[in-house]
C-alpha atoms as a PDB file:
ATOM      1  CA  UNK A   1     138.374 121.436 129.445  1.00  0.00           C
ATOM      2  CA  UNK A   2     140.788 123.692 128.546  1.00  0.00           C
ATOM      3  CA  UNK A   3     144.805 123.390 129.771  1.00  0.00           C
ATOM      4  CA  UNK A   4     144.853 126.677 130.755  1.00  0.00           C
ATOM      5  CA  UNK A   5     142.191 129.410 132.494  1.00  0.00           C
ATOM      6  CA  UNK A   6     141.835 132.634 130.376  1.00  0.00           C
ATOM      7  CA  UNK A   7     143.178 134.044 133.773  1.00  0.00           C
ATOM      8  CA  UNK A   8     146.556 131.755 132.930  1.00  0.00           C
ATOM      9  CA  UNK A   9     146.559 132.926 129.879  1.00  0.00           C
ATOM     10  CA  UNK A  10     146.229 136.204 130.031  1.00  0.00           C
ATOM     11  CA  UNK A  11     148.542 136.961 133.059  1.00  0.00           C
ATOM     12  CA  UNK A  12     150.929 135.151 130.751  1.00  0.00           C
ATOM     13  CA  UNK A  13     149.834 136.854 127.382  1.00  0.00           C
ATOM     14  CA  UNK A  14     149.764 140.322 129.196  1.00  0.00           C
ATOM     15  CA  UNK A  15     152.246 140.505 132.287  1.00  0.00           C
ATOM     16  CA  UNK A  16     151.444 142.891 134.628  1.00  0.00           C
ATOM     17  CA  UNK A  17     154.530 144.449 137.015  1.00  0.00           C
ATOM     18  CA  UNK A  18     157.014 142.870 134.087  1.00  0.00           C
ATOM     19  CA  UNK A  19     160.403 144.925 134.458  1.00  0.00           C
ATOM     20  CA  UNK A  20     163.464 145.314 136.337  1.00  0.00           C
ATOM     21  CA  UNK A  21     163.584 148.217 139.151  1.00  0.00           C
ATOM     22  CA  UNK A  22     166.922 149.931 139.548  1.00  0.00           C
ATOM     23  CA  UNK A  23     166.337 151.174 143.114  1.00  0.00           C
ATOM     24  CA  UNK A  24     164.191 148.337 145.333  1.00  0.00           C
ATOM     25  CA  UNK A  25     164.018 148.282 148.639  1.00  0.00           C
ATOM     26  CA  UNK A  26     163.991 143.978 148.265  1.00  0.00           C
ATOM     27  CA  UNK A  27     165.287 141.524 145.614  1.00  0.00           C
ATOM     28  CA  UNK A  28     164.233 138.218 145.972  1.00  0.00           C
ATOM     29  CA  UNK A  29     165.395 135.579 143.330  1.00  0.00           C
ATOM     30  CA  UNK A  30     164.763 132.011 143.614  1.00  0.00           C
ATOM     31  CA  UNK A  31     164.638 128.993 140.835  1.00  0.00           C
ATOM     32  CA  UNK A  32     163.608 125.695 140.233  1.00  0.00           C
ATOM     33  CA  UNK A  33     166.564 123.174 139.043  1.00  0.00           C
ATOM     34  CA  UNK A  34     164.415 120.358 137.871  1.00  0.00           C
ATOM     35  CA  UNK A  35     162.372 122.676 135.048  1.00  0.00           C
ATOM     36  CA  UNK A  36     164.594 125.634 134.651  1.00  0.00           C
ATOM     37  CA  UNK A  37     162.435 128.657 135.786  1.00  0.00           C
ATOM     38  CA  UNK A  38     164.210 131.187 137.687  1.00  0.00           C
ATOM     39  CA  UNK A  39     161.842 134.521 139.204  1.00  0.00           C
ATOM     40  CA  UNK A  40     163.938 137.580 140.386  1.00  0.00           C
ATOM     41  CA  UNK A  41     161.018 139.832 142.655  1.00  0.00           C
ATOM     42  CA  UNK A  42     161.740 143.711 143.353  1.00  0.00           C
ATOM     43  CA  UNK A  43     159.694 145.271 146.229  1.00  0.00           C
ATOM     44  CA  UNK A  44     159.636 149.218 146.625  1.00  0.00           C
ATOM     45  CA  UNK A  45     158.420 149.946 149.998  1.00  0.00           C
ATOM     46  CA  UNK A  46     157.256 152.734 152.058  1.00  0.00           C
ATOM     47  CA  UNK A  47     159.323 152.676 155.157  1.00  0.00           C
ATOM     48  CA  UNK A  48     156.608 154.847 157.127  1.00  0.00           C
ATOM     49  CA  UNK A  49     153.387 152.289 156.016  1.00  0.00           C
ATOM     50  CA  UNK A  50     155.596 149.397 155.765  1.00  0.00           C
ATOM     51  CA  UNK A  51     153.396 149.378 151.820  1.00  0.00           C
ATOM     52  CA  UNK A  52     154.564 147.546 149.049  1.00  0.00           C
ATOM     53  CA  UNK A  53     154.264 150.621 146.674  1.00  0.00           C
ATOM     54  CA  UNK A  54     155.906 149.227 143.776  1.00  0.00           C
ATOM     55  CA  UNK A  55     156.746 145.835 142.357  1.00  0.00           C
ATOM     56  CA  UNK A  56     158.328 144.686 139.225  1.00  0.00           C
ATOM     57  CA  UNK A  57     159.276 140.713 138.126  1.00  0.00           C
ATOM     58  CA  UNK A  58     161.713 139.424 135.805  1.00  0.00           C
ATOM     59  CA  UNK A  59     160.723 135.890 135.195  1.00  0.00           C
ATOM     60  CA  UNK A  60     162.820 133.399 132.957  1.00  0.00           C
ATOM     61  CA  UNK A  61     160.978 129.902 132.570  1.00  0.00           C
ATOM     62  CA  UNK A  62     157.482 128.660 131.214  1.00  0.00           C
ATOM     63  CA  UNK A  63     154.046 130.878 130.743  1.00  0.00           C
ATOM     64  CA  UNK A  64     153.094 129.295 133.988  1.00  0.00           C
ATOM     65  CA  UNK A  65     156.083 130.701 135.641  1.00  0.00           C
ATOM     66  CA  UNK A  66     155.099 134.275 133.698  1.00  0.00           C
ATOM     67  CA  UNK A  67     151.494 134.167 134.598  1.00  0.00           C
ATOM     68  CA  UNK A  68     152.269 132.904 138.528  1.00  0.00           C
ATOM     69  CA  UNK A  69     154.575 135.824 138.841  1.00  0.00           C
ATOM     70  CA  UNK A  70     152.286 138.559 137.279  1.00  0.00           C
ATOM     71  CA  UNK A  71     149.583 137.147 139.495  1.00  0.00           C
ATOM     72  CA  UNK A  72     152.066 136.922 142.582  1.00  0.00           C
ATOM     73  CA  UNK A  73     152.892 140.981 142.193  1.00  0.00           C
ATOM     74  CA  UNK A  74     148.883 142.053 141.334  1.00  0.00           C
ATOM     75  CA  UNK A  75     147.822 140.265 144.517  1.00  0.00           C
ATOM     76  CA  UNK A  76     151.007 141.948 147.215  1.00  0.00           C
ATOM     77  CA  UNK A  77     150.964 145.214 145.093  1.00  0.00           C
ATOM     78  CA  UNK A  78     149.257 147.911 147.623  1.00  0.00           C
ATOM     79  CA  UNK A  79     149.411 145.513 150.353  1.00  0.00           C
ATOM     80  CA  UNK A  80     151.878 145.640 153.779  1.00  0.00           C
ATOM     81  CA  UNK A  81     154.703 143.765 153.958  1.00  0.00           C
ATOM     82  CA  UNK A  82     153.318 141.986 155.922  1.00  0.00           C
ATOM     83  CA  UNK A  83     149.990 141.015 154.111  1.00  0.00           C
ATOM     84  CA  UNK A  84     153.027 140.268 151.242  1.00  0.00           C
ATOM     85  CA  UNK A  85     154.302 137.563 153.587  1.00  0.00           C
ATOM     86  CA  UNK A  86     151.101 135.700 153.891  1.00  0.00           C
ATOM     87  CA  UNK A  87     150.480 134.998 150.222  1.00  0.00           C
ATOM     88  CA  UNK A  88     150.104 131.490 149.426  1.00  0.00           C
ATOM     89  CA  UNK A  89     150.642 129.510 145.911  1.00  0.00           C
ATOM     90  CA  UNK A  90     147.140 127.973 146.672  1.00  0.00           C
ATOM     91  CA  UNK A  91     145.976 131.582 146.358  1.00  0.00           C
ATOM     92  CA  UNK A  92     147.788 132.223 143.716  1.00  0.00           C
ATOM     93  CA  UNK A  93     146.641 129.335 141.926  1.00  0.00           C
ATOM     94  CA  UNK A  94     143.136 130.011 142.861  1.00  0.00           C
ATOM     95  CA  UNK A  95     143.386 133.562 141.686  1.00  0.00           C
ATOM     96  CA  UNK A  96     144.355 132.424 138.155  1.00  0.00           C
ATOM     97  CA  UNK A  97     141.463 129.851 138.033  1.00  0.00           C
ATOM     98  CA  UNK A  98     143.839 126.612 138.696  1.00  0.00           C
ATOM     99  CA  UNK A  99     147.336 125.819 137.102  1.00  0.00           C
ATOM    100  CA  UNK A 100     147.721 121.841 136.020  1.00  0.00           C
ATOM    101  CA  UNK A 101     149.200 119.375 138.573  1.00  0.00           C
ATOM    102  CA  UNK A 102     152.464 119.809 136.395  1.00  0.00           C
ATOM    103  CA  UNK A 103     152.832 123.229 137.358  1.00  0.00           C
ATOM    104  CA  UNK A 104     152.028 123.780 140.782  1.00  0.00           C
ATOM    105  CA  UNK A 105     155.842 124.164 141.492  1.00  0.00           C
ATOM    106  CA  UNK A 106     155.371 127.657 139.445  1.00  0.00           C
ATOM    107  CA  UNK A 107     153.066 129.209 141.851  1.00  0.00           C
ATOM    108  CA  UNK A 108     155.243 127.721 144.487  1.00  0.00           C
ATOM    109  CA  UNK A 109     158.299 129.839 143.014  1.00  0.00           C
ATOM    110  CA  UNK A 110     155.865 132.898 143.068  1.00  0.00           C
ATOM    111  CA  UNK A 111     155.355 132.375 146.651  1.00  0.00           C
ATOM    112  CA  UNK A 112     158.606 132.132 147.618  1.00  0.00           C
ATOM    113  CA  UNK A 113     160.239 135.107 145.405  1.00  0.00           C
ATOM    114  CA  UNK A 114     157.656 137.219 147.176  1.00  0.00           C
ATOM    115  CA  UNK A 115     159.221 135.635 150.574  1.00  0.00           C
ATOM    116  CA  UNK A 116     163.134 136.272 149.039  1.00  0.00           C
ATOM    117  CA  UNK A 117     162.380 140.215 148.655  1.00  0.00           C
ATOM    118  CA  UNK A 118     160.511 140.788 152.074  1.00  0.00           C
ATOM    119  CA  UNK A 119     163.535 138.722 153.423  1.00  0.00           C
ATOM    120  CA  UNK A 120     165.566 140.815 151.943  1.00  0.00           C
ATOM    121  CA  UNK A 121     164.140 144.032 152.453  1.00  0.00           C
ATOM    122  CA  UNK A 122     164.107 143.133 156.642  1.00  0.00           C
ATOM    123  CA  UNK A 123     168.317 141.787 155.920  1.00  0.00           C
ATOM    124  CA  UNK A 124     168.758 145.615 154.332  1.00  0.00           C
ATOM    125  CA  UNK A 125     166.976 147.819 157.018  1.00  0.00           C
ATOM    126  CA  UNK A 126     167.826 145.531 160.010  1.00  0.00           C
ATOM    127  CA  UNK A 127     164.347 144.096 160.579  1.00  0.00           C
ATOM    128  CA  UNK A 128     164.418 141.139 162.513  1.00  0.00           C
ATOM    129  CA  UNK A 129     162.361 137.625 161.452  1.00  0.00           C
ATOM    130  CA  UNK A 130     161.834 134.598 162.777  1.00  0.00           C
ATOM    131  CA  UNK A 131     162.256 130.984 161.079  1.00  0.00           C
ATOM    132  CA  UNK A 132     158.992 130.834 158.917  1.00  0.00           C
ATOM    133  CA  UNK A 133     160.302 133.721 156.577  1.00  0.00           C
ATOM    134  CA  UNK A 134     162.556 131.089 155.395  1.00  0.00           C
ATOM    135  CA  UNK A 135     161.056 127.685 156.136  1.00  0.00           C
ATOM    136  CA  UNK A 136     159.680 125.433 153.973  1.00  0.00           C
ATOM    137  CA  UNK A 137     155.935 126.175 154.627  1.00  0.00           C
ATOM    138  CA  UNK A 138     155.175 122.466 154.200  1.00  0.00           C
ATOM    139  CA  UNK A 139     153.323 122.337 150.509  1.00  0.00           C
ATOM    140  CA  UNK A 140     155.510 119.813 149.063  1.00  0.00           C
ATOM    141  CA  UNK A 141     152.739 117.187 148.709  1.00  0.00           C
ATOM    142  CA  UNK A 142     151.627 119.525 146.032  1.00  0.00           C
ATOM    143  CA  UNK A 143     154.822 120.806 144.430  1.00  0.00           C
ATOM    144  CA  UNK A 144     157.775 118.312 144.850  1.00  0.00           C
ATOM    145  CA  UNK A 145     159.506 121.482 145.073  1.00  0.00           C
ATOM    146  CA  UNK A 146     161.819 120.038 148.447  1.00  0.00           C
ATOM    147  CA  UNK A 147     162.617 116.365 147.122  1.00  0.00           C
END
């Protein structure tokens, strides 16, 4: 069997959403100190719809970080902000046909970049949240991502 899924590798061979955008409604940014990858997320939203009508990544760190991140912005692209906030890294794994044990924390920093931008689009127009924007949402059997 192969490392990768063609959908891994093609997400990270062709990024979709790649790019910085100048004038976002949300910037999320989040990293991983143990391997290095850092995601920066920019949502464009539609303040009547509450839509995610654009969305652009800027990913430094391995293809699974590149591919997890094009995946992340393909599946919340189109979608309400709040559809955005119930993505999962289990659904972005399953989207790209499974990610090694090694790199579940990637899909994990997908998940939460998404989370950074919404949060960040609510802190800019005054929205208010409740705690599980910004807890943990209890997947660290999986990731390590918390230790």
């Amino acid at each position: 069997m192969a490392l990768y899924s063609k959908e891994v590798m093609d997400h990270f061979q062709n990024p979709r959403n790649v790019g910085k955008m100048e004038d976002a409604d949300g910037v999320g940014e989040v990293g991983n100190a143990k391997c290095g990858d850092i995601m920066r997320m920019y949502i464009k939203v539609d303040p009547q719809t509450q839509v995610i009508t654009d969305v652009k990544f800027n990913t430094f760190g391995c293809g699974s970080a590149i591919a997890t991140s094009s995946m992340a912005t393909e599946m919340i692209k189109g979608k309400k902000v709040s559809e955005a906030l119930e993505l999962s890294n289990r659904a972005v794994v399953e989207a790209l046909g499974g990610l090694p044990a090694q790199k579940i924390h990637c899909s994990v920093l997908a998940e939460e970049a998404v989370r950074a931008a919404v949060k960040d689009y609510y802190d800019r127009n005054g929205i208010s949240y409740g705690d599980e924007l910004t807890a943990c949402k209890g997947h660290c059997d999986t990731c390590g991502h918390c230790e």
